[in-house]
Protein backbone atom coordinates (compact mmCIF):
# COMPACT_ATOMS: atom_id res chain seq x y z
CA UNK A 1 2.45 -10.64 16.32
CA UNK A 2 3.87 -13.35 13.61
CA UNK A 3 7.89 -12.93 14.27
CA UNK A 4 8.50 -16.64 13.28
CA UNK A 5 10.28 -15.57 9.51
CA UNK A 6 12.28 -12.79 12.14
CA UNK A 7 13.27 -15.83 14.12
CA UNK A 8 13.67 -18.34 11.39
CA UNK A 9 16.56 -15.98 9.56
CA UNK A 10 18.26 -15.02 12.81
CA UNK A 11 18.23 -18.87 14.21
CA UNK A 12 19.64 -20.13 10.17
CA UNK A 13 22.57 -17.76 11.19
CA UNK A 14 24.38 -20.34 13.90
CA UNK A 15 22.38 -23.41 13.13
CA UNK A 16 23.09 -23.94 9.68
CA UNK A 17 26.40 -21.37 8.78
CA UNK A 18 23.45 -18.66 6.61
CA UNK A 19 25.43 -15.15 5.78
CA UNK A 20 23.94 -12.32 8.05
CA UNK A 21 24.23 -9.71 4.78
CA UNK A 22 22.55 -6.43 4.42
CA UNK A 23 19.73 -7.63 2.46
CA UNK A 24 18.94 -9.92 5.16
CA UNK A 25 18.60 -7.49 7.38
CA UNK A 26 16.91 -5.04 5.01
CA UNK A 27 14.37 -8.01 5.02
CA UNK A 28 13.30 -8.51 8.18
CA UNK A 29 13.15 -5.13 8.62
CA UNK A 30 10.59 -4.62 6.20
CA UNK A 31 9.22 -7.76 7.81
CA UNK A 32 8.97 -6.23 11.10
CA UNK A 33 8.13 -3.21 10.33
CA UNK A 34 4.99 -4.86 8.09
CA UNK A 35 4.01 -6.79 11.58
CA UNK A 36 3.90 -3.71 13.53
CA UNK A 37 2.07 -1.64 11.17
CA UNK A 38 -0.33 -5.27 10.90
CA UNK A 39 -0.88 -4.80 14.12
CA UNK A 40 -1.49 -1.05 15.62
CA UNK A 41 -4.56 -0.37 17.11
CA UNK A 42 -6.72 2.51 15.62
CA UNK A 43 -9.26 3.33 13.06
CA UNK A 44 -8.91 2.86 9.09
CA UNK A 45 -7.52 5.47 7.17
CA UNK A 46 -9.87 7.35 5.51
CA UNK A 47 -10.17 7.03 2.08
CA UNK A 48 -10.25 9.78 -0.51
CA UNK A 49 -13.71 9.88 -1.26
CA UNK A 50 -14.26 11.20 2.48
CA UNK A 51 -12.05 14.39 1.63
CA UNK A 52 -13.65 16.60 0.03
């Protein structure tokens, strides 16, 4: 899984004096949470067509 952005804002934090706000954290949560759902193992979803 790609955490580097996860990494990049955390490590700008000491290294270079970057506010930890709550939209920085809202962001990478939805980056996370976009790697993990990247990620899972399983079929596709199926598509509307295939409910009938």
């Amino acid at each position: 899984m790609a955490f580097v952005p996860v990494f990049s804002a955390l490590a700008a934090v000491p290294l270079l004096d970057e506010p930890l706000s709550a939209t920085t954290l809202a962001g990478l949560a939805a980056v996370t949470a976009g790697a993990v759902l990247g990620a899972r193992q399983g079929g596709p979803l199926p598509s509307a067509h295939a409910c009938k």
